[in-house]
Protein backbone atom coordinates (compact mmCIF):
# COMPACT_ATOMS: atom_id res chain seq x y z
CA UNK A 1 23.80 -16.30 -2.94
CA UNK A 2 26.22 -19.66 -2.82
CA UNK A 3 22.92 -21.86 -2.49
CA UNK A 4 21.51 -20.43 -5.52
CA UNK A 5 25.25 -20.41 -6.99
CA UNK A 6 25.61 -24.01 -6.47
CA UNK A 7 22.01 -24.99 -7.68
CA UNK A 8 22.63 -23.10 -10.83
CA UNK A 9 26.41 -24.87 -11.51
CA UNK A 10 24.65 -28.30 -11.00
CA UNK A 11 21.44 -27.74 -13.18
CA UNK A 12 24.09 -26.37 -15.76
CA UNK A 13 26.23 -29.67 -15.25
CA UNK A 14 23.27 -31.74 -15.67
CA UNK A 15 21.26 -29.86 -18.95
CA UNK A 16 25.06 -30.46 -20.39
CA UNK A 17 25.13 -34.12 -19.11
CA UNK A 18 21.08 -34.68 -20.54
CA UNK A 19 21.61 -32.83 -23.30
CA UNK A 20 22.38 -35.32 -26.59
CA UNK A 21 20.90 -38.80 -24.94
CA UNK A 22 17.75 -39.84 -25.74
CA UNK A 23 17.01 -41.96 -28.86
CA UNK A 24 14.05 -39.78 -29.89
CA UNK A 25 16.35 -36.57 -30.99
CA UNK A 26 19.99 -35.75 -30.19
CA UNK A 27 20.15 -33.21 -28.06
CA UNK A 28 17.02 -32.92 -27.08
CA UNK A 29 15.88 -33.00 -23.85
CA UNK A 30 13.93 -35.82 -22.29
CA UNK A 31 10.58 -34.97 -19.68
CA UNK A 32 11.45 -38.61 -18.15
CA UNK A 33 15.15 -37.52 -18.17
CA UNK A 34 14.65 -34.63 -15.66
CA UNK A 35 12.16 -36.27 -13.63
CA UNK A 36 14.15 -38.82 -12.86
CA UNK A 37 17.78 -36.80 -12.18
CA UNK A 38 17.57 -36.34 -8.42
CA UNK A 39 20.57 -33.92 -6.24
CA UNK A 40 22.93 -35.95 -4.26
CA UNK A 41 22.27 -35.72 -0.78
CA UNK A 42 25.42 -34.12 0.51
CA UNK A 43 23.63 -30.91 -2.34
CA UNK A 44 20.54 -31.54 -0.08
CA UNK A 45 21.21 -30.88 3.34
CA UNK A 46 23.12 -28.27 2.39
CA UNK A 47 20.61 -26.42 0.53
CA UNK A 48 18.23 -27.61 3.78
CA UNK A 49 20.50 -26.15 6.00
CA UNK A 50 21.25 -22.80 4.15
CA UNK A 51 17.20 -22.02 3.14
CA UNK A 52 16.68 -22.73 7.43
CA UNK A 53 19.47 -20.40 8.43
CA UNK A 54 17.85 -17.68 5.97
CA UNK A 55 14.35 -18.36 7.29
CA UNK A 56 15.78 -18.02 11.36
CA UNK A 57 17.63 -14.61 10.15
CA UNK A 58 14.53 -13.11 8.61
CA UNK A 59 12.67 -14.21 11.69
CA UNK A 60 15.49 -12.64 14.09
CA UNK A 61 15.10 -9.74 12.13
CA UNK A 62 11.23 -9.57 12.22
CA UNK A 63 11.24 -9.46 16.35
CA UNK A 64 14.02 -6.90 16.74
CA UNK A 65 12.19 -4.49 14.31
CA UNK A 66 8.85 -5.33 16.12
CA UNK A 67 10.64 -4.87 19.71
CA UNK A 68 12.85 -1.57 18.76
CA UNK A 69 11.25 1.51 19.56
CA UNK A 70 9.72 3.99 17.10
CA UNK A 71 11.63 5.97 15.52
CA UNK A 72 12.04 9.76 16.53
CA UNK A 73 10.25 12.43 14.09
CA UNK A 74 12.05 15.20 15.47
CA UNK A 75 15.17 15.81 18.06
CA UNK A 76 12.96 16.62 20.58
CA UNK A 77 12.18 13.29 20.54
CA UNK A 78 15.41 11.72 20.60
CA UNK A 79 15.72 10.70 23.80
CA UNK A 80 19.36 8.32 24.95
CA UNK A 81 18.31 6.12 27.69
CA UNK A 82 19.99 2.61 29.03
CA UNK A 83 24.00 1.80 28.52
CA UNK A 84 23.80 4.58 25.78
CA UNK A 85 22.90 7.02 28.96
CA UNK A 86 26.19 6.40 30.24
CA UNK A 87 28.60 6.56 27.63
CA UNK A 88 27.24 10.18 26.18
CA UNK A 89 29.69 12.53 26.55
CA UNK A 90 28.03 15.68 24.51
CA UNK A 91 24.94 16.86 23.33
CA UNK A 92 24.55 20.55 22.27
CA UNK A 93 21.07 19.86 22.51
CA UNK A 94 17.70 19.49 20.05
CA UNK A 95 17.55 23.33 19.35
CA UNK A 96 21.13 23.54 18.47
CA UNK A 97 21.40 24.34 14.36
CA UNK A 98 24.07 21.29 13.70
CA UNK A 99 23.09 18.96 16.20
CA UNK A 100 26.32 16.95 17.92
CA UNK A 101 26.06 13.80 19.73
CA UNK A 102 29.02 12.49 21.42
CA UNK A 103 29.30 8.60 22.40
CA UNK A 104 32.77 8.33 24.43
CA UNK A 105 33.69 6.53 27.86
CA UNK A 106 36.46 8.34 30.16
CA UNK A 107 38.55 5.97 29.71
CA UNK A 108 38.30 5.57 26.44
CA UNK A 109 38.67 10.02 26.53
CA UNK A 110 41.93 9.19 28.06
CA UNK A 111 43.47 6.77 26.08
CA UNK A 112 42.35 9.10 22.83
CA UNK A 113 44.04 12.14 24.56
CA UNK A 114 47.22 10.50 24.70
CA UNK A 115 47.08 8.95 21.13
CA UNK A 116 49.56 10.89 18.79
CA UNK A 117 47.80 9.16 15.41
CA UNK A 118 44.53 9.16 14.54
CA UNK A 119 42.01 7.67 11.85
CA UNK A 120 38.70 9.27 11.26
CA UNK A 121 36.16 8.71 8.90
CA UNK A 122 32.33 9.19 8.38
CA UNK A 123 29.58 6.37 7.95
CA UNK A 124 26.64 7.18 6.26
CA UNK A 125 24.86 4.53 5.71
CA UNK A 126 24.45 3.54 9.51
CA UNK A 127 23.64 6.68 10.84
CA UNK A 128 20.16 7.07 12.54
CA UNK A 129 17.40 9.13 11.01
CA UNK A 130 17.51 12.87 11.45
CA UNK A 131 21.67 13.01 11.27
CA UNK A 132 23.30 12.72 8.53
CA UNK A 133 26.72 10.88 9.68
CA UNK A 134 28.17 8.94 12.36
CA UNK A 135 31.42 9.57 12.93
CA UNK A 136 34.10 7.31 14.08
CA UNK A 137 37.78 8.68 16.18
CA UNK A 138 40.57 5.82 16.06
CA UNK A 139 43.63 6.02 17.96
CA UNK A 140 46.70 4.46 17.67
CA UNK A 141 47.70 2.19 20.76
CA UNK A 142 51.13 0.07 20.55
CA UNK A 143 50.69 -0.38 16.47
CA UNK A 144 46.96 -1.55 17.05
CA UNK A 145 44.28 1.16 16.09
CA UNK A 146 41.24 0.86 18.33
CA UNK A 147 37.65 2.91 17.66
CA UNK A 148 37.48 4.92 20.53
CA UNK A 149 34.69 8.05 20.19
CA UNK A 150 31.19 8.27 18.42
CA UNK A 151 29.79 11.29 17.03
CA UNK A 152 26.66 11.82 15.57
CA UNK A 153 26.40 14.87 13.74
CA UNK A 154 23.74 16.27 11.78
CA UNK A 155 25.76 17.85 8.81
CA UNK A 156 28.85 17.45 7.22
CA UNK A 157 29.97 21.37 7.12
CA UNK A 158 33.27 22.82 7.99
CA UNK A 159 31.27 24.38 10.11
CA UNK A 160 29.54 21.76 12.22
CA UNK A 161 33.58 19.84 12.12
CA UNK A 162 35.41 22.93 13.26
CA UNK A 163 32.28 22.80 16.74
CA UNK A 164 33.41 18.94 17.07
CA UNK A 165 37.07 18.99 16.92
CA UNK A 166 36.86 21.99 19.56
CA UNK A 167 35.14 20.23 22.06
CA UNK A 168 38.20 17.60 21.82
CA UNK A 169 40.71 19.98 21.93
CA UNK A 170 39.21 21.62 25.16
CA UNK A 171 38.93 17.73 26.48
CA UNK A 172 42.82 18.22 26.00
CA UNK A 173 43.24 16.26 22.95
CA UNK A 174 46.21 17.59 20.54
CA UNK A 175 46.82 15.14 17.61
CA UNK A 176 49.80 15.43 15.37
CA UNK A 177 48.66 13.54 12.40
CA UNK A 178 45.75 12.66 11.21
CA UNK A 179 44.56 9.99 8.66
CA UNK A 180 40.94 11.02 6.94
CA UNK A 181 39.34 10.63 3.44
CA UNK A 182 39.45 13.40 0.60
CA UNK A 183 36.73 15.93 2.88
CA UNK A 184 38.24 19.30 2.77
CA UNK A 185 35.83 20.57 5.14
CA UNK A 186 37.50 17.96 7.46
CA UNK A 187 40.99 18.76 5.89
CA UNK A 188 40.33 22.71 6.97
CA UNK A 189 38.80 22.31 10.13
CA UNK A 190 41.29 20.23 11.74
CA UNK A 191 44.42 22.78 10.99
CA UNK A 192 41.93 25.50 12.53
CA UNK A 193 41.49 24.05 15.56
CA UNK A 194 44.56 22.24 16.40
CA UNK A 195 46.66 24.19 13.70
CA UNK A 196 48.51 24.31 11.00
CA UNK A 197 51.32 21.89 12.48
CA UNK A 198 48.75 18.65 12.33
CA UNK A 199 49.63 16.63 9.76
CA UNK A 200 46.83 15.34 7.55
CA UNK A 201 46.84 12.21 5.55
CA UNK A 202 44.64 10.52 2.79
CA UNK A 203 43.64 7.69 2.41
CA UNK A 204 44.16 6.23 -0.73
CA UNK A 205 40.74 3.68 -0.72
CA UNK A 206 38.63 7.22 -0.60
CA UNK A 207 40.88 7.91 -3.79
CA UNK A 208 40.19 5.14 -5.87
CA UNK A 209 36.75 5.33 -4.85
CA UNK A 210 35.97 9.21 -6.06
CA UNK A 211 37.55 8.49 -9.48
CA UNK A 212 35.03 5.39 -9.84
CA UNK A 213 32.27 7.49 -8.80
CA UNK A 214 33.33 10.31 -11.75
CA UNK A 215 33.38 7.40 -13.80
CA UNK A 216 30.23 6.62 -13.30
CA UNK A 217 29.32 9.92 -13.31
CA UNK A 218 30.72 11.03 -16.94
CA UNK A 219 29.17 7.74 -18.51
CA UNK A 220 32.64 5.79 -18.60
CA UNK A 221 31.35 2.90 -16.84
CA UNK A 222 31.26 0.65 -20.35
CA UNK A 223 34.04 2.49 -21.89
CA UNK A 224 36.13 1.06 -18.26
CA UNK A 225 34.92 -2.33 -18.60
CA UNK A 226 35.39 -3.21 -22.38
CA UNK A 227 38.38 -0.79 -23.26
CA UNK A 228 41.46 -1.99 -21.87
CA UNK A 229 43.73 1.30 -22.92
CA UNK A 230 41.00 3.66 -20.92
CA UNK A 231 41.14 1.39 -17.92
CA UNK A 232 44.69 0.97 -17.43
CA UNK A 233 44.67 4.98 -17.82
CA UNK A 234 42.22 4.84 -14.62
CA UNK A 235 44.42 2.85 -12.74
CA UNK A 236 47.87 5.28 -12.99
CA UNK A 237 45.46 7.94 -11.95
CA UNK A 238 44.97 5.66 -8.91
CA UNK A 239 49.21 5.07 -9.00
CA UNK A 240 49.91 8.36 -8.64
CA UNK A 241 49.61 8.17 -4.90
CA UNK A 242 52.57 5.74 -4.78
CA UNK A 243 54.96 7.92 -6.30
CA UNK A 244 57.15 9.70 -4.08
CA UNK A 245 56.02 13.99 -3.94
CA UNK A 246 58.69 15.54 -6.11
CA UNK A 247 57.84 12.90 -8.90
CA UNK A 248 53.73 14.10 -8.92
CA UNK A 249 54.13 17.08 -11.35
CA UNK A 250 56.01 14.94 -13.97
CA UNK A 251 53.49 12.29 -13.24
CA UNK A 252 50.62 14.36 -14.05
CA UNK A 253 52.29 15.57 -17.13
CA UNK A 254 53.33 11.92 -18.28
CA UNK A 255 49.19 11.14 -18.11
CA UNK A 256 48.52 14.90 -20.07
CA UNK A 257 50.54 13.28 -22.49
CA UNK A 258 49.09 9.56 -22.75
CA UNK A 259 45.89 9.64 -22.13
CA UNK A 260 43.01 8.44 -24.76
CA UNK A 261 40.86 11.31 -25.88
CA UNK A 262 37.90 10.17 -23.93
CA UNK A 263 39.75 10.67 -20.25
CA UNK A 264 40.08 14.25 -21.01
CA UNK A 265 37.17 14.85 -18.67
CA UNK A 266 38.21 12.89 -16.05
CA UNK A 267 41.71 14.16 -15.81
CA UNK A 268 40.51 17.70 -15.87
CA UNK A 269 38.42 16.72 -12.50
CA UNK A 270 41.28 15.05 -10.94
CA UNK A 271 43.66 18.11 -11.32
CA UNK A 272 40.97 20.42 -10.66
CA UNK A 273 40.13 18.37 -7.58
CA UNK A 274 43.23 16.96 -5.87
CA UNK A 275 46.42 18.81 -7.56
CA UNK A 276 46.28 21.84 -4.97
CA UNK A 277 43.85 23.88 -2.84
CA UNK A 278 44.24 26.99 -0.98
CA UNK A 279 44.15 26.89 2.80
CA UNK A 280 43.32 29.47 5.28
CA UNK A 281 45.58 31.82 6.75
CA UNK A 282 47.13 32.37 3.67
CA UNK A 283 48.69 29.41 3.68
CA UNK A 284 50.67 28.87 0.35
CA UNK A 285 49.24 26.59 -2.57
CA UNK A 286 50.01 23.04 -1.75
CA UNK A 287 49.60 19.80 -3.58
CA UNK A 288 47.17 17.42 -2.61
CA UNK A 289 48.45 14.84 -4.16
CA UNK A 290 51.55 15.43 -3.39
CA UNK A 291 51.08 15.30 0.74
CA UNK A 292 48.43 12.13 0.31
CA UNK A 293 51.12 10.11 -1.77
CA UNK A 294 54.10 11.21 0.75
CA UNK A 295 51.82 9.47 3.48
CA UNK A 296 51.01 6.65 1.40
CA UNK A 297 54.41 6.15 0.29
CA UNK A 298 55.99 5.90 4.15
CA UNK A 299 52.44 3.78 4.73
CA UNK A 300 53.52 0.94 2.08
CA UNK A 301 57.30 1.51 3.12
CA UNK A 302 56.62 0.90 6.44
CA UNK A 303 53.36 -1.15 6.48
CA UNK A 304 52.32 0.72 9.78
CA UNK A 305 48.79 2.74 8.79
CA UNK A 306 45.47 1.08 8.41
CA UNK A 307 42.61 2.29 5.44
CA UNK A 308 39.95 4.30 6.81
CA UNK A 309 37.66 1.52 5.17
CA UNK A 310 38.75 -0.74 8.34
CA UNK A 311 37.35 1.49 10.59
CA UNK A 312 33.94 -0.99 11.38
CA UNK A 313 36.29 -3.90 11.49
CA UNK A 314 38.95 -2.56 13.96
CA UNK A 315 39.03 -4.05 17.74
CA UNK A 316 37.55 -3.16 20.65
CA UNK A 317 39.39 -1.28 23.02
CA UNK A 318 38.97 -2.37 26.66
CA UNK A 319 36.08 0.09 28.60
């Protein structure tokens, strides 16, 4: 992308530069012209140098996806094998309905046992054919949070989260808060199993990026890039998770009030989606909003938390 970036800026330069010499037409230009511009050679090795590191990553790639093995139709044929072999913790098997694989050392079990604050979050797009997730466990050690468990699971079902989070608990982990994106199924099943106490945060990058994805969704995307009163509108949707909890409800009303005709929509799905939710047990109506901004707000106060978004980027935690 920057070799082709910088090719374009200098043909642009030099069209520009050509462009207007030439005794047979002002700015016109010349065959002869072009054929004789040449790229300095400082532009030449580095294009050289860029289009050979492309060529050795495509080859790279070409003899890892000729050496890997083929890929598994069924879960039958899923078979873990080598250092995998020794770092599986749980497998409910290939008959089981939601299939659960669990990737964890026992010292890593240990360390995740004793850490207070956790991060979660799902990755879809580097999840393995036949599941539909892989799931990734941070704890919290000394301020630093370190990835330590792996779970594939098949679904993504309150169900299939409520089996997961049990086999923790009996592996006598007890967290008492918990940072995740906007899943309820995620939200419910972690107050069943280690109950209602837990305190669950959001994280405020899964936010911003479900109210992109409705815009996208209600055909807003042009109206968001070329109208500048509907966009700022989008973004104190967004800045409603910095405002402390009692100030949501006159918050939402201020944006009731303000908003251009054409957010209706989109407002109506925020409320309907994050302004409260019913849990189980007969738990009272509570506002989502309201307990994802009192996290965020002691989060930027205190500039202690991490996004779930660094979860592929966080370090390794010693074996």
């Amino acid at each position: 992308m920057k070799l082709c970036l910088t090719i374009i800026i200098y043909l642009t330069q030099l069209v520009v530069k050509l462009s207007g010499q030439g005794k047979p037409g002002k700015g016109k230009l010349q065959p002869r012209m072009i054929n004789q511009a040449r790229l300095s050679p400082s532009l030449l090795r580095n294009c050289r140098m860029q289009l050979r590191n492309a060529c050795l990553n495509r080859i790279r790639a070409s003899v890892r996806v000729s050496h890997r093995p083929k890929d598994p139709q069924c879960l039958k044929e899923f078979e873990i094998t080598g250092d995998w072999a020794s770092h599986l913790y749980y497998d409910n098997g290939p008959e089981a309905y939601e299939s659960i694989i669990i990737f964890c050392s026992p010292n890593h079990l240990g360390v995740l046992a004793g850490c207070a604050e956790w991060c979660m979050d799902g990755k879809f797009s580097v999840a393995p054919r036949l599941f539909t997730q892989l799931y990734v466990i941070q704890g919290r050690v000394d301020g630093v949070h370190f990835p330590l468990m792996y779970a594939l699971l098949q679904r993504k079902t309150q169900t299939i989260y409520e089996q997961f989070f049990r086999i923790l608990e009996e592996s006598g982990c007890d967290p008492s808060s918990v940072i995740i994106d906007f899943e309820k199924p995620v939200e419910i099943a972690l107050r069943v199993v280690f109950g209602e106490q837990v305190r669950v945060q959001f994280c405020f990058y899964h936010l911003s990026q479900s109210i992109w994805r409705q815009i996208q969704h209600q055909g807003l995307k042009n109206l968001y890039e070329f109208n500048n009163e509907f966009r700022l509108f989008c973004g104190q949707l967004d800045a409603l998770a910095f405002l402390p909890p009692e100030d949501v409800k006159e918050g939402m009303a201020h944006l009731r009030s303000t908003m251009p005709e054409e957010a209706a929509p989109l407002l109506e799905y925020f409320s309907s989606t994050y302004n409260s939710s019913q849990l189980r047990h007969h738990q009272p109506v509570t506002s989502r909003p309201a307990s994802c901004i009192k996290s965020l707000h002691l989060r930027r106060t205190l500039a202690t938390h991490v996004s779930n978004r660094e979860v592929e980027h966080a370090p390794h935690y010693p074996q």
